[in-house]
PDB file of N, CA and C in Angstrom:
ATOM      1  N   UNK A   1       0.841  -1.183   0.000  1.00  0.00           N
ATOM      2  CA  UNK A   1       0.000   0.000   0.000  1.00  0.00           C
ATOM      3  C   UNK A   1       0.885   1.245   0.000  1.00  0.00           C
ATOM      4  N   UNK A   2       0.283   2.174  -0.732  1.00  0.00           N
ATOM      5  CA  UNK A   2       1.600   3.512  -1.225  1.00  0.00           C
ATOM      6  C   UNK A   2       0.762   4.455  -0.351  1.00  0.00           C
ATOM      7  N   UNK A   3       0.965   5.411   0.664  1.00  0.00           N
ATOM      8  CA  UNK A   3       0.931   6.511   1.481  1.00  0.00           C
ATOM      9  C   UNK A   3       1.278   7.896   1.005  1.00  0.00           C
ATOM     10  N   UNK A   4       0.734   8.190   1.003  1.00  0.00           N
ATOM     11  CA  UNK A   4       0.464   9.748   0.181  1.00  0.00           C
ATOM     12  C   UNK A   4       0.256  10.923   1.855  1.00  0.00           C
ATOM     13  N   UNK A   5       1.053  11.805   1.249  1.00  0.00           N
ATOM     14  CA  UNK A   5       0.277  13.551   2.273  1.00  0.00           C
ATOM     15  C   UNK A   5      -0.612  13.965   1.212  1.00  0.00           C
ATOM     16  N   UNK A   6      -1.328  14.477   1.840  1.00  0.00           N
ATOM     17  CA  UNK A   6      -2.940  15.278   1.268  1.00  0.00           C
ATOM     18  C   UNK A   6      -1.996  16.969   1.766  1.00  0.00           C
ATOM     19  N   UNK A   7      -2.070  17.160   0.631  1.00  0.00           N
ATOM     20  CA  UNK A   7      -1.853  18.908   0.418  1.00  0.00           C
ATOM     21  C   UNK A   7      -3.181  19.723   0.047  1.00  0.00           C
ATOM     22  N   UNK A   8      -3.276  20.732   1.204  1.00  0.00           N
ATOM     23  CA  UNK A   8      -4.559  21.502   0.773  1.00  0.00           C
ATOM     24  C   UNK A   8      -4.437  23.060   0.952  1.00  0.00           C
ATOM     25  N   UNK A   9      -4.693  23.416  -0.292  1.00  0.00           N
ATOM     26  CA  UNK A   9      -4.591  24.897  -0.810  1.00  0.00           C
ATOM     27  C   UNK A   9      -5.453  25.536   0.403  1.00  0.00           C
ATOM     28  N   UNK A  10      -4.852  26.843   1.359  1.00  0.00           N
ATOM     29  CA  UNK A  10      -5.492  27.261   2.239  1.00  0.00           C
ATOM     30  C   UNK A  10      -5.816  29.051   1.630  1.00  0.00           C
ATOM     31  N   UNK A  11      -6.483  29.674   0.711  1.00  0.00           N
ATOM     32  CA  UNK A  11      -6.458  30.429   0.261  1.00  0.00           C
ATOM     33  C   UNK A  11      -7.945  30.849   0.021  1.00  0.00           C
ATOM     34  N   UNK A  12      -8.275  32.341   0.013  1.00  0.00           N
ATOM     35  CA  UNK A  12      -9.735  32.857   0.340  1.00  0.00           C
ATOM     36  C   UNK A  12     -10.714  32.302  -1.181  1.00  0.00           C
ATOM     37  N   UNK A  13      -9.969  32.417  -2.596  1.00  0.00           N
ATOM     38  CA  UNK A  13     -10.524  31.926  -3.743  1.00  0.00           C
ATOM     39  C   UNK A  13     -10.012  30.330  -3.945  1.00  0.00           C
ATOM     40  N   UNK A  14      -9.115  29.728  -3.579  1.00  0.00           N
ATOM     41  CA  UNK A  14      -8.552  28.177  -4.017  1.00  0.00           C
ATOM     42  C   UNK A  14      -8.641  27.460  -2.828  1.00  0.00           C
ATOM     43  N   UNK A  15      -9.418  28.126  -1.693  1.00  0.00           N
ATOM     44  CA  UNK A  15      -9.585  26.858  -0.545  1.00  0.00           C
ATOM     45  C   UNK A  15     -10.050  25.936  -0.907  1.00  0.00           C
ATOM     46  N   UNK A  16      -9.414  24.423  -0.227  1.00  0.00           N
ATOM     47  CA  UNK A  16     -10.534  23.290  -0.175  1.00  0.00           C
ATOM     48  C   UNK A  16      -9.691  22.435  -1.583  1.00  0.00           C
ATOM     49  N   UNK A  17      -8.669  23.144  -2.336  1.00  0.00           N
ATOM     50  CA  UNK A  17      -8.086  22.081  -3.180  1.00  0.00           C
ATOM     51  C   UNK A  17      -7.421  21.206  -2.723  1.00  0.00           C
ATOM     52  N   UNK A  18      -7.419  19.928  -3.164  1.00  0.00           N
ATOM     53  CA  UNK A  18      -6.402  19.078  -2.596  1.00  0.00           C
ATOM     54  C   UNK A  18      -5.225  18.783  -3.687  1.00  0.00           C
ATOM     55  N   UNK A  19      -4.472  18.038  -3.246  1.00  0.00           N
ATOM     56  CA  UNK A  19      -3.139  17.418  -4.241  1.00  0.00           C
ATOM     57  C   UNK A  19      -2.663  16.282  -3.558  1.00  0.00           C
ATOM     58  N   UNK A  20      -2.391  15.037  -3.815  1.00  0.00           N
ATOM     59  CA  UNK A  20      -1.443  14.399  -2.946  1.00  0.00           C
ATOM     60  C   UNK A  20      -0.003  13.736  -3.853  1.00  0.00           C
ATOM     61  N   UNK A  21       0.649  13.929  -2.722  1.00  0.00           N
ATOM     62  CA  UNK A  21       1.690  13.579  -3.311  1.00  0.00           C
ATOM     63  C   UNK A  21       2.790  12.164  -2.315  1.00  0.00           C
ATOM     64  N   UNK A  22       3.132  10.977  -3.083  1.00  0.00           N
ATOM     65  CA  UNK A  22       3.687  10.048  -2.360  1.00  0.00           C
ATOM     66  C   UNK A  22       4.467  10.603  -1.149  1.00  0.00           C
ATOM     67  N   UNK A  23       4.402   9.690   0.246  1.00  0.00           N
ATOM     68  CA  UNK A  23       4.973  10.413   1.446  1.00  0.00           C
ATOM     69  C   UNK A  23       6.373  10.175   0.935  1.00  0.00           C
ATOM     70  N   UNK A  24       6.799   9.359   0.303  1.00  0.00           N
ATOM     71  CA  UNK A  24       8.567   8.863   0.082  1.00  0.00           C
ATOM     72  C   UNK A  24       9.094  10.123  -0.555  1.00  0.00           C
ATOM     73  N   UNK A  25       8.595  10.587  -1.615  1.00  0.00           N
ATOM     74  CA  UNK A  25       8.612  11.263  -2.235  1.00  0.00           C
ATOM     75  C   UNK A  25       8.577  12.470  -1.955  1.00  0.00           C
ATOM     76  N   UNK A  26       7.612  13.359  -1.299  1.00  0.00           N
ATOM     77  CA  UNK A  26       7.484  14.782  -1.030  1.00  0.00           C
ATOM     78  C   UNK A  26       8.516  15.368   0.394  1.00  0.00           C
ATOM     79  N   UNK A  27       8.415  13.944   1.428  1.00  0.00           N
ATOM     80  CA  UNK A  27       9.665  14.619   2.641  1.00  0.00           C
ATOM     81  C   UNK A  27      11.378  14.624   1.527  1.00  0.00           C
ATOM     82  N   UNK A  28      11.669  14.189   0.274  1.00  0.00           N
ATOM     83  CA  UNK A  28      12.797  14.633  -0.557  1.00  0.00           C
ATOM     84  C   UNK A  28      12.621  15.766  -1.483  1.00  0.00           C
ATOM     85  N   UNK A  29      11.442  16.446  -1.501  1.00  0.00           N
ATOM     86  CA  UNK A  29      11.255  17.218  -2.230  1.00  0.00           C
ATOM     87  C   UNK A  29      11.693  19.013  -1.444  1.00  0.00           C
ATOM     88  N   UNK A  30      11.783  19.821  -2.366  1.00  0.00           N
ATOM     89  CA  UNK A  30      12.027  21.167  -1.327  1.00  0.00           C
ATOM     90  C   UNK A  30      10.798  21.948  -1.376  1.00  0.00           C
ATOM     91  N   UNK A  31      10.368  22.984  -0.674  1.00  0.00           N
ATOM     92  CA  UNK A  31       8.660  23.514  -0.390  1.00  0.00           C
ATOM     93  C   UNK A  31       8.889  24.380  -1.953  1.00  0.00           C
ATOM     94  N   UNK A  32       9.230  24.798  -2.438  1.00  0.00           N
ATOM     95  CA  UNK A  32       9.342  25.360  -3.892  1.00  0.00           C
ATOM     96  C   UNK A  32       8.715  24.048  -4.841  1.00  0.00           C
ATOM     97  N   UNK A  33       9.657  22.621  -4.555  1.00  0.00           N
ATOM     98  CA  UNK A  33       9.144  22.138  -5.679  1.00  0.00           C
ATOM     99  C   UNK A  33       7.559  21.562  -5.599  1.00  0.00           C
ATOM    100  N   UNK A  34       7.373  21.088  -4.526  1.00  0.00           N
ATOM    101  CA  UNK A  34       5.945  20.831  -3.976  1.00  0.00           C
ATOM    102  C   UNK A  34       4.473  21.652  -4.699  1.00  0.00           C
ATOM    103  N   UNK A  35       5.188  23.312  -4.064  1.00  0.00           N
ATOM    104  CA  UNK A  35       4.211  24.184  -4.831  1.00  0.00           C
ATOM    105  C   UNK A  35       4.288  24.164  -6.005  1.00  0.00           C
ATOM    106  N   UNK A  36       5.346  24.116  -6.999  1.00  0.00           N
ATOM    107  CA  UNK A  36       4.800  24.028  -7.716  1.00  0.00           C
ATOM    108  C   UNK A  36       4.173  22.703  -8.570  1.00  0.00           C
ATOM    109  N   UNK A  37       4.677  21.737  -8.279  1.00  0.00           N
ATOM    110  CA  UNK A  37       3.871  20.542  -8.320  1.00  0.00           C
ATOM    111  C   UNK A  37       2.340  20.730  -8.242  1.00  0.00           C
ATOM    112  N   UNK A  38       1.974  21.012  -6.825  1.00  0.00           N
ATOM    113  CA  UNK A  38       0.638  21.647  -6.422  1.00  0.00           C
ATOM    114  C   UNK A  38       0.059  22.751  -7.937  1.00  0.00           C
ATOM    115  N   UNK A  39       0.555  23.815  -8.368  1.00  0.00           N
ATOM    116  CA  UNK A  39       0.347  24.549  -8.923  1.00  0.00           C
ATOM    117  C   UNK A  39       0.391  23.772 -10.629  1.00  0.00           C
ATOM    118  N   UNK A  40       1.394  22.854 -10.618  1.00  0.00           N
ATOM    119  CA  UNK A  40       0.248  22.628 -12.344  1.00  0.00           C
ATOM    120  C   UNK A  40      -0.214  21.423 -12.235  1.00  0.00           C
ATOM    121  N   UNK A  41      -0.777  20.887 -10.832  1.00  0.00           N
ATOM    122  CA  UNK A  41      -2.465  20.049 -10.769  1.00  0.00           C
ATOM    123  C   UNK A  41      -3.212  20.899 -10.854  1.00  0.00           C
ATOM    124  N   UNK A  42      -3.660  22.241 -10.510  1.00  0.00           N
ATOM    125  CA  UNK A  42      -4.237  23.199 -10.481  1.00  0.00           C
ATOM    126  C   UNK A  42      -4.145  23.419 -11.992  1.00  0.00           C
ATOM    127  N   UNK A  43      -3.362  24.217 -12.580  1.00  0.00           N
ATOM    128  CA  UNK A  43      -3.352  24.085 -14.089  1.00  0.00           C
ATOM    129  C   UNK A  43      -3.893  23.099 -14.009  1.00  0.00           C
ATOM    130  N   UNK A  44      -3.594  21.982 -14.447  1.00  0.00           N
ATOM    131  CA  UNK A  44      -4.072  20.969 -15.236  1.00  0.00           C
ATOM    132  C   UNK A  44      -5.799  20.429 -15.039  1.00  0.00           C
ATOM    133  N   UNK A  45      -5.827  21.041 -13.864  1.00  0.00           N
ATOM    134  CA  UNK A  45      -7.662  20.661 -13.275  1.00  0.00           C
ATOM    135  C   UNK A  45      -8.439  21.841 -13.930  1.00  0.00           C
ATOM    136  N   UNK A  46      -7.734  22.822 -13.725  1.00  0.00           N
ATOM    137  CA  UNK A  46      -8.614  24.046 -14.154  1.00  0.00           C
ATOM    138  C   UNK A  46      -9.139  24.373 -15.752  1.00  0.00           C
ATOM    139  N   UNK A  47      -7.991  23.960 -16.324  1.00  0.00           N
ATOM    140  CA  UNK A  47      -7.914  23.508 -17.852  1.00  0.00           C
ATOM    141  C   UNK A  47      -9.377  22.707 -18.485  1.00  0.00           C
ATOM    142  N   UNK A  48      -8.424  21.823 -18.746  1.00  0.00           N
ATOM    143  CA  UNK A  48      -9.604  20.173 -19.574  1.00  0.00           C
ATOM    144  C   UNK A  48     -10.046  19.291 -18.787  1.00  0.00           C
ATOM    145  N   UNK A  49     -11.236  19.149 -18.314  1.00  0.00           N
ATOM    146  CA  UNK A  49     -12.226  19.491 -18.660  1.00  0.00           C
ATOM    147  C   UNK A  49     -13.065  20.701 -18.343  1.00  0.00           C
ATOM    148  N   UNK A  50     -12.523  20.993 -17.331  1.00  0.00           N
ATOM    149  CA  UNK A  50     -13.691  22.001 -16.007  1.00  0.00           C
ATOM    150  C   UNK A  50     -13.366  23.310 -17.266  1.00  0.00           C
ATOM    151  N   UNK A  51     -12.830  23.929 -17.713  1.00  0.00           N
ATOM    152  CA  UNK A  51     -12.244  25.440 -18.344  1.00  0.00           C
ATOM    153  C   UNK A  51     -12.691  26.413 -17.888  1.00  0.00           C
ATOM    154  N   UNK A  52     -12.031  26.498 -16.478  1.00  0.00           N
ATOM    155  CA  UNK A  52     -11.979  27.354 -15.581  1.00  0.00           C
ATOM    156  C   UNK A  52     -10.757  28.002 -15.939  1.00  0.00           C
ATOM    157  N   UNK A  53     -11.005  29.194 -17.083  1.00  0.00           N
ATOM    158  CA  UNK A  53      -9.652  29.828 -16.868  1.00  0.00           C
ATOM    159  C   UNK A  53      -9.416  31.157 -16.317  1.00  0.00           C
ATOM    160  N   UNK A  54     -10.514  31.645 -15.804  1.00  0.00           N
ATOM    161  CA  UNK A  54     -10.597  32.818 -14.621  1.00  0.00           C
ATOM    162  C   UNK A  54      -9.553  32.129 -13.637  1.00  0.00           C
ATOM    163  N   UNK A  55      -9.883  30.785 -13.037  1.00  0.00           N
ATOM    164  CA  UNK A  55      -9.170  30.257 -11.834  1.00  0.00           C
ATOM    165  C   UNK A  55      -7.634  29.785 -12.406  1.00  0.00           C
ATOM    166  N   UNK A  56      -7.529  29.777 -13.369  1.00  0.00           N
ATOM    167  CA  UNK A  56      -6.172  29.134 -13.651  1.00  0.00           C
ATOM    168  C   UNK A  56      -5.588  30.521 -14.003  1.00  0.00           C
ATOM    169  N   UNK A  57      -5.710  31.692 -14.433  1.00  0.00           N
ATOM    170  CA  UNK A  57      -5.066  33.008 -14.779  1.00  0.00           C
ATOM    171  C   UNK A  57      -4.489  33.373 -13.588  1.00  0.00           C
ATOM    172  N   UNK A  58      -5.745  33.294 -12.238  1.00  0.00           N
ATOM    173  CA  UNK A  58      -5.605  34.048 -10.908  1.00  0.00           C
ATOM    174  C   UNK A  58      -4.346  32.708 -10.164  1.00  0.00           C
ATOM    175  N   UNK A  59      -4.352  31.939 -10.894  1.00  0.00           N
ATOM    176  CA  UNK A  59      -2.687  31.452 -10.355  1.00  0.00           C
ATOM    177  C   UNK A  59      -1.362  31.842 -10.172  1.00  0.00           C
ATOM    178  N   UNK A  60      -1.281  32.792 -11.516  1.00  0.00           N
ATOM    179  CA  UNK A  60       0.338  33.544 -11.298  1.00  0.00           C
ATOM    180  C   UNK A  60       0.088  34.873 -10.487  1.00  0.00           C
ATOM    181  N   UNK A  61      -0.623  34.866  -9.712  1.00  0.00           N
ATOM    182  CA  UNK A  61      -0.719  35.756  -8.818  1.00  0.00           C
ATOM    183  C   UNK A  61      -0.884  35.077  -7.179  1.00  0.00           C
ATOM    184  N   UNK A  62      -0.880  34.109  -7.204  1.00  0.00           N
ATOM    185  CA  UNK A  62      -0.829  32.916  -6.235  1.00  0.00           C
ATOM    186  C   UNK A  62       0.820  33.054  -5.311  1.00  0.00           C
ATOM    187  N   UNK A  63       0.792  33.332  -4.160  1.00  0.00           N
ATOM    188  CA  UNK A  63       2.235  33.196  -3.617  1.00  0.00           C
ATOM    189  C   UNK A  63       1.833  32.701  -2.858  1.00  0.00           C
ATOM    190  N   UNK A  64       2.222  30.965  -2.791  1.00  0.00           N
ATOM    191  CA  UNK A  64       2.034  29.528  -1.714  1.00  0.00           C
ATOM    192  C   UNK A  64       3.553  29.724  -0.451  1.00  0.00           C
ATOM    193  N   UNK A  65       3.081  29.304   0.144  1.00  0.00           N
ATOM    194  CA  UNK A  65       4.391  28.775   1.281  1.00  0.00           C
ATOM    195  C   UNK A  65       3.728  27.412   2.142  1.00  0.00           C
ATOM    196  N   UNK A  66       4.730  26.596   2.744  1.00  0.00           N
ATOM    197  CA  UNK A  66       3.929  25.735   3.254  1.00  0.00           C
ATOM    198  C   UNK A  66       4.843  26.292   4.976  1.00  0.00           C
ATOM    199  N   UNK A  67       4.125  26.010   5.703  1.00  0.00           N
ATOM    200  CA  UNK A  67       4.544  26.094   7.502  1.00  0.00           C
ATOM    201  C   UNK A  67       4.587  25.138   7.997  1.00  0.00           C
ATOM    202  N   UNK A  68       3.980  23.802   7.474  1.00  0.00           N
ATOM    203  CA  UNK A  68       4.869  22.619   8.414  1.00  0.00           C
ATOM    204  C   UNK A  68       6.108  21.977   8.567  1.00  0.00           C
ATOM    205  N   UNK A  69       6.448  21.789   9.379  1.00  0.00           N
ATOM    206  CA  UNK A  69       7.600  20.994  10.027  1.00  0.00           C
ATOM    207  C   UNK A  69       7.974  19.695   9.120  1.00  0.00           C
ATOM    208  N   UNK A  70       8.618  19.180   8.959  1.00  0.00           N
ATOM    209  CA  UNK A  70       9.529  17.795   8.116  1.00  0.00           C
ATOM    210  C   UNK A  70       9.819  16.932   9.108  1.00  0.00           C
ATOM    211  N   UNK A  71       9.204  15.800   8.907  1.00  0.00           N
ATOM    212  CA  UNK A  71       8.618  15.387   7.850  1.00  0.00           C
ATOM    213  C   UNK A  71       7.621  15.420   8.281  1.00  0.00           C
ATOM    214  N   UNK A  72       6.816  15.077   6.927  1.00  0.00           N
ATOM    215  CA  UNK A  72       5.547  15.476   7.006  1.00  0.00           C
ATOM    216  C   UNK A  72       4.332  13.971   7.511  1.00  0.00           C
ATOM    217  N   UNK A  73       3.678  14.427   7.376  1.00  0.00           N
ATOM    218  CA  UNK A  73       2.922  12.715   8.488  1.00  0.00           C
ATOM    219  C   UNK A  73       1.146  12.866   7.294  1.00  0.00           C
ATOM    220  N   UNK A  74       1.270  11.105   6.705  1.00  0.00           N
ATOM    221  CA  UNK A  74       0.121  10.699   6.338  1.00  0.00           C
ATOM    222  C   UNK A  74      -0.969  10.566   7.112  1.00  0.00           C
ATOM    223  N   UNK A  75      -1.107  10.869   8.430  1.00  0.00           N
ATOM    224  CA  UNK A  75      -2.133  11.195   9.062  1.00  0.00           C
ATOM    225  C   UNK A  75      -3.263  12.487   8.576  1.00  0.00           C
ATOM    226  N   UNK A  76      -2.671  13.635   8.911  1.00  0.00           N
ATOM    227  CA  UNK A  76      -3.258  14.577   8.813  1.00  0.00           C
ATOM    228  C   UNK A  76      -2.883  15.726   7.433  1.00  0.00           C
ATOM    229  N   UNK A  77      -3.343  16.627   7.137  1.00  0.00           N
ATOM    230  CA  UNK A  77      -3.421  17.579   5.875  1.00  0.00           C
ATOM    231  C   UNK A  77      -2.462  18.535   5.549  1.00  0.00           C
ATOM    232  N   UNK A  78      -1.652  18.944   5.213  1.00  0.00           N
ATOM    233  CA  UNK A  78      -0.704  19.542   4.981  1.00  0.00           C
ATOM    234  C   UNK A  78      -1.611  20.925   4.346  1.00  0.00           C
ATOM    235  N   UNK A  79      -1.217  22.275   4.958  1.00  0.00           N
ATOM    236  CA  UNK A  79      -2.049  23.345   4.652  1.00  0.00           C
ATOM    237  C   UNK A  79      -0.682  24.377   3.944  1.00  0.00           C
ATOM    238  N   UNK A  80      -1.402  24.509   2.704  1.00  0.00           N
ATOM    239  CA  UNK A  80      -0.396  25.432   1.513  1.00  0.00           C
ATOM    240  C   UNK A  80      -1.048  26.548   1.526  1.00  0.00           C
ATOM    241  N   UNK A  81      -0.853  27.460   2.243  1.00  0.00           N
ATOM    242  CA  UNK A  81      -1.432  28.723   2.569  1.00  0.00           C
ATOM    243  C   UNK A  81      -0.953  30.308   1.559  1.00  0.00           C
ATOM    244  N   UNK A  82      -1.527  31.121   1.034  1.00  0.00           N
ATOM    245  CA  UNK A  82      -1.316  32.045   0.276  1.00  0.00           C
ATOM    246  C   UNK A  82      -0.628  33.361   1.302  1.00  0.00           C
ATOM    247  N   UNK A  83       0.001  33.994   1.443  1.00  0.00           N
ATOM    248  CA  UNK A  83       0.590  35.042   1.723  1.00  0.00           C
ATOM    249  C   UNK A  83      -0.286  35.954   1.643  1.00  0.00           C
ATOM    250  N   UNK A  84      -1.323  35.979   1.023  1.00  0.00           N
ATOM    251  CA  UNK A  84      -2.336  37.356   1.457  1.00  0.00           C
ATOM    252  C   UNK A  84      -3.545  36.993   1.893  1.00  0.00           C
ATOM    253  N   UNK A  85      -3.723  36.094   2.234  1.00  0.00           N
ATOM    254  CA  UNK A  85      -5.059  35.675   3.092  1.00  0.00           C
ATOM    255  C   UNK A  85      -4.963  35.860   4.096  1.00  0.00           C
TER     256      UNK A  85
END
């Protein structure tokens, strides 16, 4: 069985997105590459099919950081929070 963190966009217009990404995988990753990982599932959801491209434009205006601690734990949600919320 493969274990994933649940990443969730904490932001006033993109709350409530999720992403997951393998636990092996994301505690080797750096919080830059994550986001943007995070950021073209977003592309890519917002795109084909949904064509939401109001929500995919208001992305490069998106500044993510993440605040948890390493490593990160398949228990609970990992919150990718925007800088102006």
């Amino acid at each position: 069985m493969k274990n994933f963190v649940t990443f969730q966009i904490s932001s006033k217009l993109y709350w409530g997105f999720q992403h997951k990404i393998l636990y092996d995988y994301c505690n080797n990753m750096t919080d830059d590459e994550i986001i943007k990982e995070i950021k073209t599932s977003m592309i890519n959801f917002f795109t084909h099919p949904h064509d939401l491209y109001i929500l995919k434009d208001g992305l490069k205006d998106l500044h993510l950081y993440i605040h948890e601690n390493r490593p990160f734990s398949i228990s609970k949600i990992v919150y990718v929070c925007d800088h102006c919320h």
